[in-house]
PDBML (XML) file of the C-alpha atoms, coordinates in Angstrom:
<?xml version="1.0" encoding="UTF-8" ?>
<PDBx:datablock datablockName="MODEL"
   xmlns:PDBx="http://pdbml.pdb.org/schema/pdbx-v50.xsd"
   xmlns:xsi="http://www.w3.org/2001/XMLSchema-instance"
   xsi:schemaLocation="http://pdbml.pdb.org/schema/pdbx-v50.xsd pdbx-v50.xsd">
   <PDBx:atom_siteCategory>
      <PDBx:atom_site id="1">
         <PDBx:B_iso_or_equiv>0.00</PDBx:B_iso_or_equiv>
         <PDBx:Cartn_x>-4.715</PDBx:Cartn_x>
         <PDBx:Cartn_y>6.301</PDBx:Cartn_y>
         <PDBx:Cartn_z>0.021</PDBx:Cartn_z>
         <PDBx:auth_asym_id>A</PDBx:auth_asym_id>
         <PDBx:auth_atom_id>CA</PDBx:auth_atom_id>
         <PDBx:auth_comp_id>UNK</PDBx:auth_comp_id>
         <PDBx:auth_seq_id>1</PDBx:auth_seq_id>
         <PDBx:group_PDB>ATOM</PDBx:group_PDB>
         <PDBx:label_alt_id xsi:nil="true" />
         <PDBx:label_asym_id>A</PDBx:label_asym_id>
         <PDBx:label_atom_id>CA</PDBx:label_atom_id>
         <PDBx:label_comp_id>UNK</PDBx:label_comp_id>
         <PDBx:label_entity_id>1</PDBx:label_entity_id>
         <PDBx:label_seq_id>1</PDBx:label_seq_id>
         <PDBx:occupancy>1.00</PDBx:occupancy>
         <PDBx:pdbx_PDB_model_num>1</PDBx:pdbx_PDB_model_num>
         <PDBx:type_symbol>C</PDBx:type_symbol>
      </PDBx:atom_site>
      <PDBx:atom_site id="2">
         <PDBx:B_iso_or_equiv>0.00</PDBx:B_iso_or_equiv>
         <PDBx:Cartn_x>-6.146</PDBx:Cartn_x>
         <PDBx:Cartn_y>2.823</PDBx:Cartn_y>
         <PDBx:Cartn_z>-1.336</PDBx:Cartn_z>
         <PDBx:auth_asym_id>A</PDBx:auth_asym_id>
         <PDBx:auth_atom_id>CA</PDBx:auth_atom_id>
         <PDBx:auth_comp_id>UNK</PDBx:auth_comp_id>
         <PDBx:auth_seq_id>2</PDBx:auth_seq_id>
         <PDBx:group_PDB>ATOM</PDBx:group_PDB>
         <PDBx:label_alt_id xsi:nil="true" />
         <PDBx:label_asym_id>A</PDBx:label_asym_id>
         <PDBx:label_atom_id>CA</PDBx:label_atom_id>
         <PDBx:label_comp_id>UNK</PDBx:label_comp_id>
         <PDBx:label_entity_id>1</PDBx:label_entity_id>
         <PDBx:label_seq_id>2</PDBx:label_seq_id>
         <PDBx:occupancy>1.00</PDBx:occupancy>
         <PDBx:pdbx_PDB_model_num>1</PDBx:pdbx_PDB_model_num>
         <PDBx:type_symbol>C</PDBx:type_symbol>
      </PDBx:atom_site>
      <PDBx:atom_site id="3">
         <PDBx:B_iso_or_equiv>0.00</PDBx:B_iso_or_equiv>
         <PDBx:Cartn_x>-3.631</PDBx:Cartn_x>
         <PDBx:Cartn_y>0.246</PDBx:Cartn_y>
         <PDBx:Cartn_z>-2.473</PDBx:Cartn_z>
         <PDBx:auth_asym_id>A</PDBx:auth_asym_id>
         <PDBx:auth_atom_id>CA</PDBx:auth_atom_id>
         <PDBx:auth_comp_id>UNK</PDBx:auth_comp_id>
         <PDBx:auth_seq_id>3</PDBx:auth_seq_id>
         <PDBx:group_PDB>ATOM</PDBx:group_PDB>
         <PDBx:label_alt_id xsi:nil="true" />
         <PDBx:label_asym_id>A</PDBx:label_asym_id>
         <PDBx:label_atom_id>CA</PDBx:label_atom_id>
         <PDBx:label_comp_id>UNK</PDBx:label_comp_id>
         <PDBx:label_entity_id>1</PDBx:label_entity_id>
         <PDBx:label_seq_id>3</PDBx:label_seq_id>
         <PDBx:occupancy>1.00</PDBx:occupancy>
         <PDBx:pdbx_PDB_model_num>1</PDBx:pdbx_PDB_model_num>
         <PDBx:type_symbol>C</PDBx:type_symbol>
      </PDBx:atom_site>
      <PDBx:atom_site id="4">
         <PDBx:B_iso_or_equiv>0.00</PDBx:B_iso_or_equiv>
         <PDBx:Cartn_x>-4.315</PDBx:Cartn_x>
         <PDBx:Cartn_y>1.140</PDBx:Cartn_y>
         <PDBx:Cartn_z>-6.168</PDBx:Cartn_z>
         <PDBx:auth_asym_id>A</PDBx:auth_asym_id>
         <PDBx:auth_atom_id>CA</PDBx:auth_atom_id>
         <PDBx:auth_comp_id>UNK</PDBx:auth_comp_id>
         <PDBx:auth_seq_id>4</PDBx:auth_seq_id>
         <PDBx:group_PDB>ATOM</PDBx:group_PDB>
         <PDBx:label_alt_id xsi:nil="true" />
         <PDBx:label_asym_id>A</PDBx:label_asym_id>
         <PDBx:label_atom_id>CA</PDBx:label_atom_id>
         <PDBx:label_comp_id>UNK</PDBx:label_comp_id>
         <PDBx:label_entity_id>1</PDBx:label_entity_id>
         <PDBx:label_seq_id>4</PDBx:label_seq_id>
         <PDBx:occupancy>1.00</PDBx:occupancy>
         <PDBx:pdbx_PDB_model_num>1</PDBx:pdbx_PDB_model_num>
         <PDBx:type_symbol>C</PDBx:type_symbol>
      </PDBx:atom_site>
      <PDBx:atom_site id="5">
         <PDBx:B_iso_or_equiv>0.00</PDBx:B_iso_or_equiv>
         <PDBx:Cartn_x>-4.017</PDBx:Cartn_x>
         <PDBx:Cartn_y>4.960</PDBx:Cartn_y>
         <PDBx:Cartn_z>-5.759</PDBx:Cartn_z>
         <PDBx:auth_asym_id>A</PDBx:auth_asym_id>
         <PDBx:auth_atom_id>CA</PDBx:auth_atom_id>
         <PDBx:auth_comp_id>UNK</PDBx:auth_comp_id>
         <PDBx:auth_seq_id>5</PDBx:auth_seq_id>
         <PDBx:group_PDB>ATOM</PDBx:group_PDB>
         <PDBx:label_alt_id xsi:nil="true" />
         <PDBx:label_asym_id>A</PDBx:label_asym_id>
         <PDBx:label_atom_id>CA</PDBx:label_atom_id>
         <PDBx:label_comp_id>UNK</PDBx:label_comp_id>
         <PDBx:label_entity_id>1</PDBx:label_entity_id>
         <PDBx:label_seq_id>5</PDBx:label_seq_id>
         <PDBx:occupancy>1.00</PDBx:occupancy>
         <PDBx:pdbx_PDB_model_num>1</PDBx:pdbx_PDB_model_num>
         <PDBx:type_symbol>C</PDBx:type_symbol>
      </PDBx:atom_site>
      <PDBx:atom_site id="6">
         <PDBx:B_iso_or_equiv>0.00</PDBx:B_iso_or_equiv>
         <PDBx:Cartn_x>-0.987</PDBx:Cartn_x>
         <PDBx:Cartn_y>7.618</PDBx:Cartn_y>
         <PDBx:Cartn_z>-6.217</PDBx:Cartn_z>
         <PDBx:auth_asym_id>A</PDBx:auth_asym_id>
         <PDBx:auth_atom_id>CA</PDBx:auth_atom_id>
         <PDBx:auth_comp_id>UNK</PDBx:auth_comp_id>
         <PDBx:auth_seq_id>6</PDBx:auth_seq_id>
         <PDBx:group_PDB>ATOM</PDBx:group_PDB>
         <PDBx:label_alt_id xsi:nil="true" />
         <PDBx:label_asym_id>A</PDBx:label_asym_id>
         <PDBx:label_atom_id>CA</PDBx:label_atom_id>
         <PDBx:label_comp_id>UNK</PDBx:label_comp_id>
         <PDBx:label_entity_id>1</PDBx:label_entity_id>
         <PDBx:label_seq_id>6</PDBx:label_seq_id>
         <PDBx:occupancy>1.00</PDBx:occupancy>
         <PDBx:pdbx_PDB_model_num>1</PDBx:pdbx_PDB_model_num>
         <PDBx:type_symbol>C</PDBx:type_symbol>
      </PDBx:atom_site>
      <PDBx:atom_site id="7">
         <PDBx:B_iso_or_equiv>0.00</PDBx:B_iso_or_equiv>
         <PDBx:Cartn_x>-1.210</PDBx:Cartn_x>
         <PDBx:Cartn_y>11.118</PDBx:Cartn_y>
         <PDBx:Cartn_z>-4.947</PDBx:Cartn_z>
         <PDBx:auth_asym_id>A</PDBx:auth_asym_id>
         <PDBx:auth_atom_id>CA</PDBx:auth_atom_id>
         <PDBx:auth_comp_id>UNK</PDBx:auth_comp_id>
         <PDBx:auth_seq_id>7</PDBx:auth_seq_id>
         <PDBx:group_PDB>ATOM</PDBx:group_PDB>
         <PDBx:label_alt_id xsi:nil="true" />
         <PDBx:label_asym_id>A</PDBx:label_asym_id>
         <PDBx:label_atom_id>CA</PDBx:label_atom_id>
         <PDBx:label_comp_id>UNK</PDBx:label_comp_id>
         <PDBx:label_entity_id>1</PDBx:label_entity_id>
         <PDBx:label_seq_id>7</PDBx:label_seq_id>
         <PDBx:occupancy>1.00</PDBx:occupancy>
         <PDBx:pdbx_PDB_model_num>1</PDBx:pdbx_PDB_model_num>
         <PDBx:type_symbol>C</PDBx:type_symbol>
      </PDBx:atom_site>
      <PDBx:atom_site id="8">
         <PDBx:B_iso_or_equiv>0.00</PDBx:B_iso_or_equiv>
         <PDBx:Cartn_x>1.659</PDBx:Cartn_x>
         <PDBx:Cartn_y>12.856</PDBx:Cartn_y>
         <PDBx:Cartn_z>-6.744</PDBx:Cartn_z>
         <PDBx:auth_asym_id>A</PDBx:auth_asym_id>
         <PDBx:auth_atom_id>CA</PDBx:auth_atom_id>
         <PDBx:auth_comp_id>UNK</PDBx:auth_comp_id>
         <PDBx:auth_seq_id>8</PDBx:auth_seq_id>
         <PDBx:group_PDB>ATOM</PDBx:group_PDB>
         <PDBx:label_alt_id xsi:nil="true" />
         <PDBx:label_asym_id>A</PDBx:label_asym_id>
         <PDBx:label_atom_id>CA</PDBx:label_atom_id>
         <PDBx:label_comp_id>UNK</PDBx:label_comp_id>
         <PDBx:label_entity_id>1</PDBx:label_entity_id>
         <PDBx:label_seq_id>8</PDBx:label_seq_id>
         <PDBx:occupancy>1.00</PDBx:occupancy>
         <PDBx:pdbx_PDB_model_num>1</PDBx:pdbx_PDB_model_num>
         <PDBx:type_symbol>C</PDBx:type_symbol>
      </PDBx:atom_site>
      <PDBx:atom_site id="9">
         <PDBx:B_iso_or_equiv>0.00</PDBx:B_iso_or_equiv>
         <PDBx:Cartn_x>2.557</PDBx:Cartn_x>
         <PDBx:Cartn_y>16.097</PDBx:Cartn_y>
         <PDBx:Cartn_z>-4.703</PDBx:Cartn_z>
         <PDBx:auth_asym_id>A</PDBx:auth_asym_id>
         <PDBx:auth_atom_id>CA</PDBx:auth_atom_id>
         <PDBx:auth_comp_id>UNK</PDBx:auth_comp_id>
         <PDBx:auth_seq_id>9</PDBx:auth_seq_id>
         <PDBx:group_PDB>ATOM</PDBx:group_PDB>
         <PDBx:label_alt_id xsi:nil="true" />
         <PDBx:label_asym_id>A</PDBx:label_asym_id>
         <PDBx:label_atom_id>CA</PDBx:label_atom_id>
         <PDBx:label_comp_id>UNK</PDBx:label_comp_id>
         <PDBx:label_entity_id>1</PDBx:label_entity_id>
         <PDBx:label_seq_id>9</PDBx:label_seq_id>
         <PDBx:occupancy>1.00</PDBx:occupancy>
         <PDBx:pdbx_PDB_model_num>1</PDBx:pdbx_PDB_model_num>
         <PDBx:type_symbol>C</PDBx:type_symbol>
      </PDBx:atom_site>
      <PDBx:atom_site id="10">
         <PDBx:B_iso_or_equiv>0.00</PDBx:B_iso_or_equiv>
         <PDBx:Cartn_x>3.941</PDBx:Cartn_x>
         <PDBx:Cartn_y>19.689</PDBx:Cartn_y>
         <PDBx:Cartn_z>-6.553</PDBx:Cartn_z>
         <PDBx:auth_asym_id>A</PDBx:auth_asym_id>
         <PDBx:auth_atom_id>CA</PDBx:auth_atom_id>
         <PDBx:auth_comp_id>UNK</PDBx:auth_comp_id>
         <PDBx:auth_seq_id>10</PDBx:auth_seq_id>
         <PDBx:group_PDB>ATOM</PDBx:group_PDB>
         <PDBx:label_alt_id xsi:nil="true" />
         <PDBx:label_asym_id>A</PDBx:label_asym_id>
         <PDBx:label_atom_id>CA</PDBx:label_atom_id>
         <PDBx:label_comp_id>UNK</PDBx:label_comp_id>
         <PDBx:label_entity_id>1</PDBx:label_entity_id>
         <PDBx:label_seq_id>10</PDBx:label_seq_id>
         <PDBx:occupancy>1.00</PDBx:occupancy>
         <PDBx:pdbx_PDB_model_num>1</PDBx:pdbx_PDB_model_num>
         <PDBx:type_symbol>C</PDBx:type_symbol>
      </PDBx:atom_site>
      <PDBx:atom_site id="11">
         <PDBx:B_iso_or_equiv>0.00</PDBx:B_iso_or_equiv>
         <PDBx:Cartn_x>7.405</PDBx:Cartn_x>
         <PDBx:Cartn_y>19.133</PDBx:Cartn_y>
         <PDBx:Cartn_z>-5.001</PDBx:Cartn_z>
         <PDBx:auth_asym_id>A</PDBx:auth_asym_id>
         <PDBx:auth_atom_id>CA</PDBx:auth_atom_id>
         <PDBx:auth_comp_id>UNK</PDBx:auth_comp_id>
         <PDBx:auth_seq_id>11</PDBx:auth_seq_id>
         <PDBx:group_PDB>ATOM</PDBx:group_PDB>
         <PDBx:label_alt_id xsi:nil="true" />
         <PDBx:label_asym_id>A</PDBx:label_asym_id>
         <PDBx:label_atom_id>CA</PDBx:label_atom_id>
         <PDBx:label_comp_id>UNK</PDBx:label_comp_id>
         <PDBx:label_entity_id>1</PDBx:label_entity_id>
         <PDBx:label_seq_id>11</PDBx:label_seq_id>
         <PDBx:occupancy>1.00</PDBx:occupancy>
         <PDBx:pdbx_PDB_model_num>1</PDBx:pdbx_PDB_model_num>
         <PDBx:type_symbol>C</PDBx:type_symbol>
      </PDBx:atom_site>
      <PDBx:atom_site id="12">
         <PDBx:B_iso_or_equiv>0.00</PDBx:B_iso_or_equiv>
         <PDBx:Cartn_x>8.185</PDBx:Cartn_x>
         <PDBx:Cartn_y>16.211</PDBx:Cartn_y>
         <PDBx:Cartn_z>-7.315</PDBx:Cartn_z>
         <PDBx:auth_asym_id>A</PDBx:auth_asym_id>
         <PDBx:auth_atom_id>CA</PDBx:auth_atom_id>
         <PDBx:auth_comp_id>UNK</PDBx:auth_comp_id>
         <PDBx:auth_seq_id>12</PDBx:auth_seq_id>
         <PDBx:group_PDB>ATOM</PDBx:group_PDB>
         <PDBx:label_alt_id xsi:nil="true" />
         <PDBx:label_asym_id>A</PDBx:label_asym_id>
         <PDBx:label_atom_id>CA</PDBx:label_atom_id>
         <PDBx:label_comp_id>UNK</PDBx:label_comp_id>
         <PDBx:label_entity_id>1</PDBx:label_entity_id>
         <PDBx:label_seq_id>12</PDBx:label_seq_id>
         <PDBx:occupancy>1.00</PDBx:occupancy>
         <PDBx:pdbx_PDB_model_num>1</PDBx:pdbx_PDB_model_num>
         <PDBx:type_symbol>C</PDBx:type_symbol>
      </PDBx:atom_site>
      <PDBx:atom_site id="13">
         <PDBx:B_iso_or_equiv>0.00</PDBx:B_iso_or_equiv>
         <PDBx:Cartn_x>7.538</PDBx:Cartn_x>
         <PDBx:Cartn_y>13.471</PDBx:Cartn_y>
         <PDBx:Cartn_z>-5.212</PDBx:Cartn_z>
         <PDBx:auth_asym_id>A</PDBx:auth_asym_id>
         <PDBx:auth_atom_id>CA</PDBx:auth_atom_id>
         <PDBx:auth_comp_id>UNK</PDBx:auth_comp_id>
         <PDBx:auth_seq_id>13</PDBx:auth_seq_id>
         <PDBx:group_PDB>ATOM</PDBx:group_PDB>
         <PDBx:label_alt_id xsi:nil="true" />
         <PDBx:label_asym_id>A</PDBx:label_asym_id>
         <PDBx:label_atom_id>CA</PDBx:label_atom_id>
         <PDBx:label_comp_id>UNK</PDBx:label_comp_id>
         <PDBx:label_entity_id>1</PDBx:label_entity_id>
         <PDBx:label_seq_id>13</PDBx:label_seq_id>
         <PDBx:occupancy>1.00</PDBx:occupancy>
         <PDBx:pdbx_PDB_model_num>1</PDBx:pdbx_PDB_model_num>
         <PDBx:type_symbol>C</PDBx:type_symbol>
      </PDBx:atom_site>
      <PDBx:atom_site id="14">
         <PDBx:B_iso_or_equiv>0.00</PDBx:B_iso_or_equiv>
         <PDBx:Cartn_x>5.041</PDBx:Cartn_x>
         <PDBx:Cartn_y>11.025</PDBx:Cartn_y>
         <PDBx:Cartn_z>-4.659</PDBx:Cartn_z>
         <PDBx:auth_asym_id>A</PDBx:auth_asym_id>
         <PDBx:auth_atom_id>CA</PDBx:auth_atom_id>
         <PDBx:auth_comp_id>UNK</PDBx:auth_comp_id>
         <PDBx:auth_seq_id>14</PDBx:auth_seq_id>
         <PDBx:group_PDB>ATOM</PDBx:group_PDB>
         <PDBx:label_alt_id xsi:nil="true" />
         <PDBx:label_asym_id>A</PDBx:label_asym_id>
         <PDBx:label_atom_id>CA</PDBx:label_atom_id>
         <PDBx:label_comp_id>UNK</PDBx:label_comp_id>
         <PDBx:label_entity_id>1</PDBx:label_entity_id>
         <PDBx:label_seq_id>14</PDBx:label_seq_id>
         <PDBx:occupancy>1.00</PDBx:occupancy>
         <PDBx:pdbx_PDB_model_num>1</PDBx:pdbx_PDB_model_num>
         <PDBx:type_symbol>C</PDBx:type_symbol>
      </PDBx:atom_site>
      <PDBx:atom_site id="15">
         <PDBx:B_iso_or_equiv>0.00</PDBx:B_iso_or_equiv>
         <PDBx:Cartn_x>3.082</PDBx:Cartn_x>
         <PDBx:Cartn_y>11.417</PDBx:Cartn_y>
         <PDBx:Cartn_z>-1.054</PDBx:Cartn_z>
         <PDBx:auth_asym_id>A</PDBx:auth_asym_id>
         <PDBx:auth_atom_id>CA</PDBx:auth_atom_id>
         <PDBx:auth_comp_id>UNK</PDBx:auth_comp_id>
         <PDBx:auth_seq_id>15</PDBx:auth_seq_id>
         <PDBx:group_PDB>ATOM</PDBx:group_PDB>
         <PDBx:label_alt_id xsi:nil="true" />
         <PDBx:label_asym_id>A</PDBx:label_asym_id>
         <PDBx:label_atom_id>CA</PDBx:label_atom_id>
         <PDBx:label_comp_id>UNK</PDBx:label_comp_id>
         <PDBx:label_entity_id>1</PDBx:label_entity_id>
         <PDBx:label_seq_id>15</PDBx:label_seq_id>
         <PDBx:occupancy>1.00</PDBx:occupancy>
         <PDBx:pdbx_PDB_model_num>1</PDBx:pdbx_PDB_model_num>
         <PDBx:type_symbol>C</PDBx:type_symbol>
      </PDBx:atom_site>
      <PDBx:atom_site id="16">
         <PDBx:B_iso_or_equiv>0.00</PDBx:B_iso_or_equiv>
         <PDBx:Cartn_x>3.198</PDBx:Cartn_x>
         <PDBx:Cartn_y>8.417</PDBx:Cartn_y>
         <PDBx:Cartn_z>1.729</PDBx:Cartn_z>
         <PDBx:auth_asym_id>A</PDBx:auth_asym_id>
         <PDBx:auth_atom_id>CA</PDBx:auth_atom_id>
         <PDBx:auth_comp_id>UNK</PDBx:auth_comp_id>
         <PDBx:auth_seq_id>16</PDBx:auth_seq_id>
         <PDBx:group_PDB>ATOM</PDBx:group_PDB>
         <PDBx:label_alt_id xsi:nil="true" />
         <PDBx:label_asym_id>A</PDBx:label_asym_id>
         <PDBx:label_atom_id>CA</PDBx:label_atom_id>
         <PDBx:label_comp_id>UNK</PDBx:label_comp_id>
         <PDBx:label_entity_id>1</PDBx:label_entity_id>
         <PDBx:label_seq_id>16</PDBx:label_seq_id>
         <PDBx:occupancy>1.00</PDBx:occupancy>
         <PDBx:pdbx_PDB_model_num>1</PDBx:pdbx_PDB_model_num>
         <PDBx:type_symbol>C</PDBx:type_symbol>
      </PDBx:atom_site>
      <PDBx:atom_site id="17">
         <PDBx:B_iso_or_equiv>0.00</PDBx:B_iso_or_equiv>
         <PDBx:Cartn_x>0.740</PDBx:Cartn_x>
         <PDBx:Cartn_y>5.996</PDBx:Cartn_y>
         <PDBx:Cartn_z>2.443</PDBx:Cartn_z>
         <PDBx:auth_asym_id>A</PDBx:auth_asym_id>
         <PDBx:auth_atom_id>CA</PDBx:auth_atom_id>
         <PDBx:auth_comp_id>UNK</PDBx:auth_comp_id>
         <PDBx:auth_seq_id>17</PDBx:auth_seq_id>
         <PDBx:group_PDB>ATOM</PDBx:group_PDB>
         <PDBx:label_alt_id xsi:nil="true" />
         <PDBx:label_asym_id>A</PDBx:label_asym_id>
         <PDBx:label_atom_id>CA</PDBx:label_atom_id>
         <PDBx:label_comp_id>UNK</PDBx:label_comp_id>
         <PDBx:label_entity_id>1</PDBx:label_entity_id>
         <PDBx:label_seq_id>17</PDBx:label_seq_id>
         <PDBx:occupancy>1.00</PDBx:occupancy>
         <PDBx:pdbx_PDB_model_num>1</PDBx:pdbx_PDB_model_num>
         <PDBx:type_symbol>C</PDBx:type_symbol>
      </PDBx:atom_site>
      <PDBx:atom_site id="18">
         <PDBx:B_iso_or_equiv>0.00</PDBx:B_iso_or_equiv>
         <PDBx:Cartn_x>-0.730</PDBx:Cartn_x>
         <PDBx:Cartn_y>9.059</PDBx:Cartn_y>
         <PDBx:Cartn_z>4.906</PDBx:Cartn_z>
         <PDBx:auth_asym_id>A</PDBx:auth_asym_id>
         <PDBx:auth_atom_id>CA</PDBx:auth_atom_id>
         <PDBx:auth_comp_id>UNK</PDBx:auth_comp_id>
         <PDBx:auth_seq_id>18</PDBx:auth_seq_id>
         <PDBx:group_PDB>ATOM</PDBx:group_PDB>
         <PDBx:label_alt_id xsi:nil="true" />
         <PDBx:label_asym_id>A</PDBx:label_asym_id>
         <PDBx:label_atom_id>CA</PDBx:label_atom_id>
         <PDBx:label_comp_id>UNK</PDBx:label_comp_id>
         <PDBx:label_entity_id>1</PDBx:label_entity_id>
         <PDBx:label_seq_id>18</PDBx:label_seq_id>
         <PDBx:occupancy>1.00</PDBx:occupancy>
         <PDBx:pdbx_PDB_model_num>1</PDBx:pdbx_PDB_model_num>
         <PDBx:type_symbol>C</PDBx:type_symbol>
      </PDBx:atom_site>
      <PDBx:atom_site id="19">
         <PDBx:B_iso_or_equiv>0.00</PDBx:B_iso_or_equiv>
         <PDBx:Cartn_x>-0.415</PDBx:Cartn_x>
         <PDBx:Cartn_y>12.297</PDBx:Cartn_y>
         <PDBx:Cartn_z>4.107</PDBx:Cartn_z>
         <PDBx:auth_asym_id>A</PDBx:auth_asym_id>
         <PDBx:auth_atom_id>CA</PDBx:auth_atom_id>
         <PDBx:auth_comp_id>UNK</PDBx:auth_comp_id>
         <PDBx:auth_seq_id>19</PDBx:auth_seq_id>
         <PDBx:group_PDB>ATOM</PDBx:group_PDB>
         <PDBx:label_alt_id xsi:nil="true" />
         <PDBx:label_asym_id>A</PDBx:label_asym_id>
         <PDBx:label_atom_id>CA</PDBx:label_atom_id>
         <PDBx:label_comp_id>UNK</PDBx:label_comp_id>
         <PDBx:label_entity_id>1</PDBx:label_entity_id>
         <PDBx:label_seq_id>19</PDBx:label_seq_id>
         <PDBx:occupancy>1.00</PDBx:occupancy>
         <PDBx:pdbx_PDB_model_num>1</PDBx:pdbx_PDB_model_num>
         <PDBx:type_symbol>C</PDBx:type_symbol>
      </PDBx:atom_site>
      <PDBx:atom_site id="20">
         <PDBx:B_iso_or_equiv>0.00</PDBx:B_iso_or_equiv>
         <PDBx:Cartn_x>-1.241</PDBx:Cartn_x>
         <PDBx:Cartn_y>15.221</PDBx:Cartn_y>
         <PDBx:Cartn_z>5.517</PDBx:Cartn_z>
         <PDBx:auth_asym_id>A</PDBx:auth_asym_id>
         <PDBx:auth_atom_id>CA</PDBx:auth_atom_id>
         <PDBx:auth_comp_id>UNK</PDBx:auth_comp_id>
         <PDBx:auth_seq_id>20</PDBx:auth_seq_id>
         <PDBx:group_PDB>ATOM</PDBx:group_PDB>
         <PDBx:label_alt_id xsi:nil="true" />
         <PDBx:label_asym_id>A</PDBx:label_asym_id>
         <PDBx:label_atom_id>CA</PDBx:label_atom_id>
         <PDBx:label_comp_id>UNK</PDBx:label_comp_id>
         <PDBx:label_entity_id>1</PDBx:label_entity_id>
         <PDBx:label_seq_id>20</PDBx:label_seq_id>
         <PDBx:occupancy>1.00</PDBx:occupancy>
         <PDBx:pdbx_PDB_model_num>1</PDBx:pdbx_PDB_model_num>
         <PDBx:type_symbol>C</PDBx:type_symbol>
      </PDBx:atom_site>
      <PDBx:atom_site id="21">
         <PDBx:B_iso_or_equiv>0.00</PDBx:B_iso_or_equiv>
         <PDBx:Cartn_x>-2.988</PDBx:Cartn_x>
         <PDBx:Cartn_y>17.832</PDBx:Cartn_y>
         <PDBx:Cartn_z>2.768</PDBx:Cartn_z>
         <PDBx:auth_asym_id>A</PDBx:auth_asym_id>
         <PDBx:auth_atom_id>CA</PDBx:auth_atom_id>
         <PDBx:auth_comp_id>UNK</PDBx:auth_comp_id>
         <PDBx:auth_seq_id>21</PDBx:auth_seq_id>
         <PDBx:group_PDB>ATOM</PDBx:group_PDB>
         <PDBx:label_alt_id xsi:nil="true" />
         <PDBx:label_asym_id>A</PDBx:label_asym_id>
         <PDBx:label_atom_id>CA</PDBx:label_atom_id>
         <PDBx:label_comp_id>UNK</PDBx:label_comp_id>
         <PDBx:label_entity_id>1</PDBx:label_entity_id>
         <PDBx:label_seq_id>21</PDBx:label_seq_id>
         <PDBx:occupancy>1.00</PDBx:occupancy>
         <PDBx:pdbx_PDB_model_num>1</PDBx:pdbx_PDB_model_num>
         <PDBx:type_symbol>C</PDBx:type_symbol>
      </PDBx:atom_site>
      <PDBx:atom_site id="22">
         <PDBx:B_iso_or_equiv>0.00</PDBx:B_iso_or_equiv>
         <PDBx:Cartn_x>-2.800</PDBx:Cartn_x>
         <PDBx:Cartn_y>20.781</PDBx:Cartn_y>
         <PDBx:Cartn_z>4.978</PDBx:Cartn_z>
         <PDBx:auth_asym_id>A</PDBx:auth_asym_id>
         <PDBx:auth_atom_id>CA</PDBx:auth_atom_id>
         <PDBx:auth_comp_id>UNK</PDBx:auth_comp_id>
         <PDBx:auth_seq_id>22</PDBx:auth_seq_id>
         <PDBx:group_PDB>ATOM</PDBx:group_PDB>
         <PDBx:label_alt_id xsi:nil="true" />
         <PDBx:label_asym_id>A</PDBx:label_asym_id>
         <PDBx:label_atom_id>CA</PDBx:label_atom_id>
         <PDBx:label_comp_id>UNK</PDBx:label_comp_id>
         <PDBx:label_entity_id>1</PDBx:label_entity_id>
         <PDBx:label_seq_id>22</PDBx:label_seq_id>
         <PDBx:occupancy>1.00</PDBx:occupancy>
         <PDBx:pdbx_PDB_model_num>1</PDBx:pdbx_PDB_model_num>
         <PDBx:type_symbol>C</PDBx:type_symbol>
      </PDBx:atom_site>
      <PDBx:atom_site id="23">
         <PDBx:B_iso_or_equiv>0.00</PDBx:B_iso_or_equiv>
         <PDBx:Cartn_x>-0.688</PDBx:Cartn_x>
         <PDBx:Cartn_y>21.997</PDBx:Cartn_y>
         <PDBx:Cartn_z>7.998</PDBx:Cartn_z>
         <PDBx:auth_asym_id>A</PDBx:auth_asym_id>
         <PDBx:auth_atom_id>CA</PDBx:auth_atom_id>
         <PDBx:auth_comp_id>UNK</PDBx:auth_comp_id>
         <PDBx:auth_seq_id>23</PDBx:auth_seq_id>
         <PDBx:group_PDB>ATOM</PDBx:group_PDB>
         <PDBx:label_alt_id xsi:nil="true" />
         <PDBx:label_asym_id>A</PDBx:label_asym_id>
         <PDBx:label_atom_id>CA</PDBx:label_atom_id>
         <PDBx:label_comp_id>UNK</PDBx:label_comp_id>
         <PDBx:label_entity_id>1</PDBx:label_entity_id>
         <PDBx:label_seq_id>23</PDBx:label_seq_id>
         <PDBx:occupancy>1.00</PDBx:occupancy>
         <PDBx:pdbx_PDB_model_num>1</PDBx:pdbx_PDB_model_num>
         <PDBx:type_symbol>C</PDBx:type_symbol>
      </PDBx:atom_site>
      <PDBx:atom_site id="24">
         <PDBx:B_iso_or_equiv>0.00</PDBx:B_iso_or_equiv>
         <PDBx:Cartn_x>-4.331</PDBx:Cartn_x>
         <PDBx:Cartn_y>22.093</PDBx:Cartn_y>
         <PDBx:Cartn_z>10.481</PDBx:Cartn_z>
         <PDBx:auth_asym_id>A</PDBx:auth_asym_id>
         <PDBx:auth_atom_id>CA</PDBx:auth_atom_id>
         <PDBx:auth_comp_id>UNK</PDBx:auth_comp_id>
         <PDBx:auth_seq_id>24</PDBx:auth_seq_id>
         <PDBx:group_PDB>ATOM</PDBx:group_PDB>
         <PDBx:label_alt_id xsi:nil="true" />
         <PDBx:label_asym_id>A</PDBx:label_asym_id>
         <PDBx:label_atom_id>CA</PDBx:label_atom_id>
         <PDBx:label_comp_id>UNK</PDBx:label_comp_id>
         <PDBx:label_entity_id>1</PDBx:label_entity_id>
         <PDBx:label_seq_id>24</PDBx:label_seq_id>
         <PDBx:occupancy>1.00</PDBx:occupancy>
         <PDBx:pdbx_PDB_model_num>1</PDBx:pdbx_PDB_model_num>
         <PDBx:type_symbol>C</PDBx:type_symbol>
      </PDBx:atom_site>
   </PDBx:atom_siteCategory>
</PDBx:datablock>
């Protein structure tokens, strides 16, 4: 994610710096 983006996640939390979208 860029400085100036959020990636808000279903669970009600906001997602790291890197995340991982899927398990593989």
């Amino acid at each position: 994610l860029s400085s100036n983006c959020e990636l808000l996640l279903s669970s009600g939390t906001k997602a790291p710096q890197k995340f991982e979208p899927f398990i593989s």
